[in-house]
PDB file of N, CA and C in Angstrom:
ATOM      1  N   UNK A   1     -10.392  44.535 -48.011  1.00  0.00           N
ATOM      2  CA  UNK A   1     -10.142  45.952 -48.027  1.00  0.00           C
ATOM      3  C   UNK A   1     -10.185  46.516 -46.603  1.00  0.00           C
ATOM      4  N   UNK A   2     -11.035  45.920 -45.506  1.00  0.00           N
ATOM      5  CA  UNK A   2     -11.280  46.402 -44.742  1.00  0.00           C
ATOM      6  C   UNK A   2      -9.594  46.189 -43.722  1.00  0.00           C
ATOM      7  N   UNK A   3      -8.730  45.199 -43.868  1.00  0.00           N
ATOM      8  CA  UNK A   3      -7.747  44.859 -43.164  1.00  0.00           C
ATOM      9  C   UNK A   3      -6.890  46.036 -43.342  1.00  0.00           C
ATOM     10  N   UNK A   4      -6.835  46.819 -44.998  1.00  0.00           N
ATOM     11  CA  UNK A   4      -5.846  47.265 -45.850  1.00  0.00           C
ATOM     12  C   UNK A   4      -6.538  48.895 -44.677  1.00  0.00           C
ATOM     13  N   UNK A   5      -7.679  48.879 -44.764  1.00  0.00           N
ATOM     14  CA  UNK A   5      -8.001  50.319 -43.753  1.00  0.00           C
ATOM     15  C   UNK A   5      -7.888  50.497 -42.538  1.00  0.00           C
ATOM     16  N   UNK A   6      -7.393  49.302 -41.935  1.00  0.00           N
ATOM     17  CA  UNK A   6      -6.979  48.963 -40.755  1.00  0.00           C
ATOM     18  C   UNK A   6      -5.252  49.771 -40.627  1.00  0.00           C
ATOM     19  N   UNK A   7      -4.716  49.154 -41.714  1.00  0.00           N
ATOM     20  CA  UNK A   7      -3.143  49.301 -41.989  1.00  0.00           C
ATOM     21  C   UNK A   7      -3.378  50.857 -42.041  1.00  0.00           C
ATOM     22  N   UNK A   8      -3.536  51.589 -42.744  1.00  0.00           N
ATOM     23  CA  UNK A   8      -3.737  53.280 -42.955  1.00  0.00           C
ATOM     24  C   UNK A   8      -3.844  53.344 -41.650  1.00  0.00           C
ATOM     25  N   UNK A   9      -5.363  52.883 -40.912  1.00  0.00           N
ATOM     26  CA  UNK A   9      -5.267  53.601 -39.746  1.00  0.00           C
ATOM     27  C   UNK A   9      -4.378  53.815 -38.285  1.00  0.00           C
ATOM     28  N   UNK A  10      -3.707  52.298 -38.281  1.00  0.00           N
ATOM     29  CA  UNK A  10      -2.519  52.373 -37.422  1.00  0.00           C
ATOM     30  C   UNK A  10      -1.292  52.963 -37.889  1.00  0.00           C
ATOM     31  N   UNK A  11      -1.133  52.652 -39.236  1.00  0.00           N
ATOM     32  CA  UNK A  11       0.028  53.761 -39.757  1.00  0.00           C
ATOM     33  C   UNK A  11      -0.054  55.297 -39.339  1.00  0.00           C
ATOM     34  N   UNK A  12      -1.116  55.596 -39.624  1.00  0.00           N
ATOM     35  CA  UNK A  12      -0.952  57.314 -39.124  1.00  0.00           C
ATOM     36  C   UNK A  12      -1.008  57.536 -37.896  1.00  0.00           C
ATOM     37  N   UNK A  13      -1.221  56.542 -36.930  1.00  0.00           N
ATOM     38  CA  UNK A  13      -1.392  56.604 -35.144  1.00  0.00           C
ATOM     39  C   UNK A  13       0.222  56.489 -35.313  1.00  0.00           C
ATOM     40  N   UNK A  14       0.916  55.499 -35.654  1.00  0.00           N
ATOM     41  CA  UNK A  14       2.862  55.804 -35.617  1.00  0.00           C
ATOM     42  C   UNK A  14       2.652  56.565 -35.867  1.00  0.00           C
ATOM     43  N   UNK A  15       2.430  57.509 -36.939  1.00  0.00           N
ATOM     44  CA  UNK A  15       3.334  58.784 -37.605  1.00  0.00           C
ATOM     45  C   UNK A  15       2.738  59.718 -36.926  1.00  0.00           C
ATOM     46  N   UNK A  16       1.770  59.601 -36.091  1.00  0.00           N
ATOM     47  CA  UNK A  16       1.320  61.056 -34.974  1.00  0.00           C
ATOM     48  C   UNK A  16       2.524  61.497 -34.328  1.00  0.00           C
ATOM     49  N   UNK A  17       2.975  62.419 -33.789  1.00  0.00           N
ATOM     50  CA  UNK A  17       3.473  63.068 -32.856  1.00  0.00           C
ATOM     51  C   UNK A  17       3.711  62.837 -31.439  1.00  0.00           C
ATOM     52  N   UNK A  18       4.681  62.191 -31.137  1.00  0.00           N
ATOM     53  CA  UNK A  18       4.268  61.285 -29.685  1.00  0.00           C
ATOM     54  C   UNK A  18       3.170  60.441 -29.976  1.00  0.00           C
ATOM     55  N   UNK A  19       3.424  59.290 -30.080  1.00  0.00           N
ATOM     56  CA  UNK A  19       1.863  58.242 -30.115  1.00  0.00           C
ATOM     57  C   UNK A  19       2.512  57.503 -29.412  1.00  0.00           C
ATOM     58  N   UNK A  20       0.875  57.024 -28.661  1.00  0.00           N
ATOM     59  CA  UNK A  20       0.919  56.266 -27.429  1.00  0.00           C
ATOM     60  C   UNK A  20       0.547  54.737 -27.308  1.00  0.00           C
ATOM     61  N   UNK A  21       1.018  53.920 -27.024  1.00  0.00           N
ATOM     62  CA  UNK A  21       1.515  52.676 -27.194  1.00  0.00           C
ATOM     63  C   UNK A  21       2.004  52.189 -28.218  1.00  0.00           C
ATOM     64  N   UNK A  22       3.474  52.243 -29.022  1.00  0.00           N
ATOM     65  CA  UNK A  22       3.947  52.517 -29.689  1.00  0.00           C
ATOM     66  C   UNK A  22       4.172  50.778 -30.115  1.00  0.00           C
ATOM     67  N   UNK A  23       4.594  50.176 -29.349  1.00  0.00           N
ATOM     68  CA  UNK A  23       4.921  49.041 -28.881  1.00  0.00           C
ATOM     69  C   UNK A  23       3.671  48.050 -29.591  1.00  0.00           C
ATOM     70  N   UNK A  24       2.335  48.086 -29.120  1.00  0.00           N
ATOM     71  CA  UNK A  24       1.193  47.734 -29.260  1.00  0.00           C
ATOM     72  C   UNK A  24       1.073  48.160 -30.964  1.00  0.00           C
ATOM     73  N   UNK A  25       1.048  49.084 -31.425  1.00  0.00           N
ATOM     74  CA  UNK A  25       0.965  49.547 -32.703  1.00  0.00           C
ATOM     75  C   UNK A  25       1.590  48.738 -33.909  1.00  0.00           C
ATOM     76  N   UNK A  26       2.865  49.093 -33.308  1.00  0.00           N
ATOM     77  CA  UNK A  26       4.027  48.416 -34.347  1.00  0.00           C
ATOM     78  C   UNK A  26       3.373  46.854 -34.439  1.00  0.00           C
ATOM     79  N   UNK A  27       3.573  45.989 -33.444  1.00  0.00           N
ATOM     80  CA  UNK A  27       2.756  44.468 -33.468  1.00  0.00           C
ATOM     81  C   UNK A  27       1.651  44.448 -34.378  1.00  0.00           C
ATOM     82  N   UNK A  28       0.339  45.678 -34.620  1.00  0.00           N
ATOM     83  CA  UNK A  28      -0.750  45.372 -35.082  1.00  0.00           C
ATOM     84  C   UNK A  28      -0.151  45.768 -36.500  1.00  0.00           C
ATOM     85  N   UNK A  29       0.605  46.825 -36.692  1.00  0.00           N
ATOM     86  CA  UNK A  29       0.682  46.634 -38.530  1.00  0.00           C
ATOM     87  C   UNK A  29       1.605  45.308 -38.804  1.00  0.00           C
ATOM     88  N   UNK A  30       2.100  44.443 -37.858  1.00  0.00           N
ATOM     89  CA  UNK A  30       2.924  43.439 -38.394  1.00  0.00           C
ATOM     90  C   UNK A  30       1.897  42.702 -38.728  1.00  0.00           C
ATOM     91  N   UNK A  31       1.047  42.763 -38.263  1.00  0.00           N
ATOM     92  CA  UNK A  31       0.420  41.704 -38.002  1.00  0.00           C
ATOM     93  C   UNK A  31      -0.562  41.911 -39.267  1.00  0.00           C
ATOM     94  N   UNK A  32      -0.888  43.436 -39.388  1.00  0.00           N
ATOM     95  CA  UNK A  32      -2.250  43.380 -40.550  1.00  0.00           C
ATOM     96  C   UNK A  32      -1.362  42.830 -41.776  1.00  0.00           C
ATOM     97  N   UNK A  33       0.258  43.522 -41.779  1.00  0.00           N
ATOM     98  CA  UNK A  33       0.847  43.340 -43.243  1.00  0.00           C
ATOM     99  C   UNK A  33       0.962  41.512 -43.825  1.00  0.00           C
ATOM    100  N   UNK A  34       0.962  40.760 -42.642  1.00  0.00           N
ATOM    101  CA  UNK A  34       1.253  39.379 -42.863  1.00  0.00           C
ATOM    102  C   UNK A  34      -0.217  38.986 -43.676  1.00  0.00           C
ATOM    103  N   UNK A  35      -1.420  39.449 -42.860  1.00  0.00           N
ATOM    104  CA  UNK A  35      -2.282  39.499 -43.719  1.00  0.00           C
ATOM    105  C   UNK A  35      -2.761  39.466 -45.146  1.00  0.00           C
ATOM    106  N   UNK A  36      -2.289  40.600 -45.317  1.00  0.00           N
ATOM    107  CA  UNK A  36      -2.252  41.715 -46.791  1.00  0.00           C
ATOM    108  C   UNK A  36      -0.911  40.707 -47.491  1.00  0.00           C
ATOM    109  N   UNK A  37      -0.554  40.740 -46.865  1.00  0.00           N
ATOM    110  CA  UNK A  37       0.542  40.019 -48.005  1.00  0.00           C
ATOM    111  C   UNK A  37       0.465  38.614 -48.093  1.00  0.00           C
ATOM    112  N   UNK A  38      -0.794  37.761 -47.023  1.00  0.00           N
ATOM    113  CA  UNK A  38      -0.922  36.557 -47.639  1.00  0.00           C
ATOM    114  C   UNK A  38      -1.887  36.114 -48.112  1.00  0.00           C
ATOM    115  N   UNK A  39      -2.570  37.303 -48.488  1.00  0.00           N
ATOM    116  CA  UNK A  39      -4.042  37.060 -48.924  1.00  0.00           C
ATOM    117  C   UNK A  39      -3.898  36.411 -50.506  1.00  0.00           C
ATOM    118  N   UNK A  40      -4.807  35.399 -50.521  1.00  0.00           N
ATOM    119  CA  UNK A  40      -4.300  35.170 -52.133  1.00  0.00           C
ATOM    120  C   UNK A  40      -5.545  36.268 -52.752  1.00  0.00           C
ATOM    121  N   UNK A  41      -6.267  36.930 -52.767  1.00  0.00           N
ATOM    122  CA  UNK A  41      -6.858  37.702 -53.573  1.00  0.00           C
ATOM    123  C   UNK A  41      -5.472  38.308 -53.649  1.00  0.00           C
ATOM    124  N   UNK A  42      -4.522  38.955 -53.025  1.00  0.00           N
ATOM    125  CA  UNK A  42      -3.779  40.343 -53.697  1.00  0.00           C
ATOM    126  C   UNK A  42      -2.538  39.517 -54.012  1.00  0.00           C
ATOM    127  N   UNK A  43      -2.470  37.947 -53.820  1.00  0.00           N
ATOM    128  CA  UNK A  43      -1.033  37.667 -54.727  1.00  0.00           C
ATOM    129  C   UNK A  43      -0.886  37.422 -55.804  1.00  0.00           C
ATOM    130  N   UNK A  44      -0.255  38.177 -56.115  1.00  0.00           N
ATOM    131  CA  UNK A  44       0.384  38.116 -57.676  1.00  0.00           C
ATOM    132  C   UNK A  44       1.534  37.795 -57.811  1.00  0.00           C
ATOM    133  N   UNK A  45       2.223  37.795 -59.195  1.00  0.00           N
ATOM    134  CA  UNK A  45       3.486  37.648 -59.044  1.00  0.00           C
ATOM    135  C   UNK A  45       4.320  38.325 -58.446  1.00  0.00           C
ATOM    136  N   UNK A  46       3.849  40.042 -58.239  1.00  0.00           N
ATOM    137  CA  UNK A  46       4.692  41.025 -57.740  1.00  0.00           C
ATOM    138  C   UNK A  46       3.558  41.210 -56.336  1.00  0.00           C
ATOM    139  N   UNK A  47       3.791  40.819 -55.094  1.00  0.00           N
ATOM    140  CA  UNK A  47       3.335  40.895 -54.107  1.00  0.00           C
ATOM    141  C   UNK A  47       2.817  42.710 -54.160  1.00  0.00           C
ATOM    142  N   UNK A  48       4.019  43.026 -54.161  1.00  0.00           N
ATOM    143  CA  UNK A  48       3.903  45.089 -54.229  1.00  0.00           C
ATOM    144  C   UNK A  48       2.386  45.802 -55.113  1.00  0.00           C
ATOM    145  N   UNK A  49       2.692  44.796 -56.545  1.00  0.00           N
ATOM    146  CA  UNK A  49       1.838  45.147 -57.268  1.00  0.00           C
ATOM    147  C   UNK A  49       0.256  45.220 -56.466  1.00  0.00           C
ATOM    148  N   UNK A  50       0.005  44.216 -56.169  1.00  0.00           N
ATOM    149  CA  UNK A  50      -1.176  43.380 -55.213  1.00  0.00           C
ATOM    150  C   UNK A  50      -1.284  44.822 -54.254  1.00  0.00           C
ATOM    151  N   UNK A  51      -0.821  45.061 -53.670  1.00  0.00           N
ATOM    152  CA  UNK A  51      -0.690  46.038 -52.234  1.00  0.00           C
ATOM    153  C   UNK A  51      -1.151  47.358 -52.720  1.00  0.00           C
ATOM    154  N   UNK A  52      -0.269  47.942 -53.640  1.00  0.00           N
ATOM    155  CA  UNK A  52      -0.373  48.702 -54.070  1.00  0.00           C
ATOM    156  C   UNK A  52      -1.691  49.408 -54.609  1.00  0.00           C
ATOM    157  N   UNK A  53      -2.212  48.342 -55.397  1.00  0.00           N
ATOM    158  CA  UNK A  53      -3.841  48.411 -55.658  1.00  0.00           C
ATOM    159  C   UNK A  53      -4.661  48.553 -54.790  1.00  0.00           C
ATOM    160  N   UNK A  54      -4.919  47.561 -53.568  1.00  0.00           N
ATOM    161  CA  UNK A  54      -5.334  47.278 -52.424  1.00  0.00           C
ATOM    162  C   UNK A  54      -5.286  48.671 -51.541  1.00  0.00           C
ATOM    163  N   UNK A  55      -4.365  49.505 -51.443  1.00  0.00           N
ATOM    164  CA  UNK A  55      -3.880  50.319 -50.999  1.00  0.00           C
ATOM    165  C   UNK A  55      -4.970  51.887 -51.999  1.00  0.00           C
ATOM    166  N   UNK A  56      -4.838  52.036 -53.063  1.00  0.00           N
ATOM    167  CA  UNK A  56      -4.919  52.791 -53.952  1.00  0.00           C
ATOM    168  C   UNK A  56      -7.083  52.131 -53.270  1.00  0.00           C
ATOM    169  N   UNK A  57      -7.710  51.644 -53.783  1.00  0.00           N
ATOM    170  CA  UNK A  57      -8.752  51.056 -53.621  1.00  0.00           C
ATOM    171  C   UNK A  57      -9.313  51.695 -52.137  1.00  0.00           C
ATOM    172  N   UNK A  58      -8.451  51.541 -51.112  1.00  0.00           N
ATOM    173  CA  UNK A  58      -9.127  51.725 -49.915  1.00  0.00           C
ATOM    174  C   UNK A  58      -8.827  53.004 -49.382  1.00  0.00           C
ATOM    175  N   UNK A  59      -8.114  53.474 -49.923  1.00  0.00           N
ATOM    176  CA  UNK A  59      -7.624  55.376 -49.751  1.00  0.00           C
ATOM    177  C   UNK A  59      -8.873  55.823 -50.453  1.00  0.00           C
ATOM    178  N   UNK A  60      -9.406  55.383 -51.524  1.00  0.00           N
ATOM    179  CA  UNK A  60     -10.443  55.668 -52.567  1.00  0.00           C
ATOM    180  C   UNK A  60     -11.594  55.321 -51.598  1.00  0.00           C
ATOM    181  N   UNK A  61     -12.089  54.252 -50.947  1.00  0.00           N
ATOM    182  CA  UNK A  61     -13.589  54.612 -50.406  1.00  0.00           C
ATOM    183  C   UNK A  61     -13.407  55.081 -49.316  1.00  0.00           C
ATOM    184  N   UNK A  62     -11.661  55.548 -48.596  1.00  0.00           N
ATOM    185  CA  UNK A  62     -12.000  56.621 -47.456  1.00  0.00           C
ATOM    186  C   UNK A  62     -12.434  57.739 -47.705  1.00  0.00           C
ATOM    187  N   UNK A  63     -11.628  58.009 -49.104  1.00  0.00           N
ATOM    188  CA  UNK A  63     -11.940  59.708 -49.478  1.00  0.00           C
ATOM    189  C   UNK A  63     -13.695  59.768 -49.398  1.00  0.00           C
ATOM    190  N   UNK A  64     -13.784  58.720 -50.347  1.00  0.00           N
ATOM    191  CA  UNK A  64     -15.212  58.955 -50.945  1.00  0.00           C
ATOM    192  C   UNK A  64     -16.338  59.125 -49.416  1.00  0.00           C
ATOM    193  N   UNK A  65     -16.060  58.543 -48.432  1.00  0.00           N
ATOM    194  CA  UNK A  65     -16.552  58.178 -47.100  1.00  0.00           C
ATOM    195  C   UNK A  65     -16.778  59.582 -46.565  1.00  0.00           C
ATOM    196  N   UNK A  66     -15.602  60.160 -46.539  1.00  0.00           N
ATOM    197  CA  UNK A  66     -15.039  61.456 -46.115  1.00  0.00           C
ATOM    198  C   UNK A  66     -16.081  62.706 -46.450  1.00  0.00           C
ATOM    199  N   UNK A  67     -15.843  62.570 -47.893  1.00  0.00           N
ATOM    200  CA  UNK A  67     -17.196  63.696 -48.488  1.00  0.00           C
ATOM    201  C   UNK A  67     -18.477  63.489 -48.006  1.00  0.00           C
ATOM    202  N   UNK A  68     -19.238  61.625 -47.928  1.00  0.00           N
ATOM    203  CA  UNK A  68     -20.305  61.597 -47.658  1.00  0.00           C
ATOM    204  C   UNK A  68     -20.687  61.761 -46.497  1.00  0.00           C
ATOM    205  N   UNK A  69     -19.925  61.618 -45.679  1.00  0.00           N
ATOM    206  CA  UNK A  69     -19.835  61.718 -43.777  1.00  0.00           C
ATOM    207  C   UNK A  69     -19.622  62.502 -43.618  1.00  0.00           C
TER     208      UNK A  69
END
């Protein structure tokens, strides 16, 4: 989960407004997604399916993080 909060967090550094080392960024979500997508905990038959959860799961203990912090 912790890789999958990795992915969120460089995703929204791209989608900032001017973000800075753009170059560097792009490489690290390639790199977390090869991860995430070869993890056999999240393979399934539908790789997406796997992600998707994974995804749904770690948005869930940011929120929850969020309130307690």
């Amino acid at each position: 989960m912790q890789v999958q909060r990795e992915w969120d967090r460089v995703y929204r550094a791209l989608a900032a407004p001017r973000p800075y080392g753009t170059a560097e960024l792009r490489r690290r979500l390639l790199h977390l997604s090869a991860r995430i997508f070869t993890d056999p905990a999240w393979g399934t038959d539908r790789p997406s399916t796997g992600w998707a959860e994974l995804r749904h799961q770690a948005r869930r203990v940011d929120g929850e993080a969020g309130r307690h912090g």
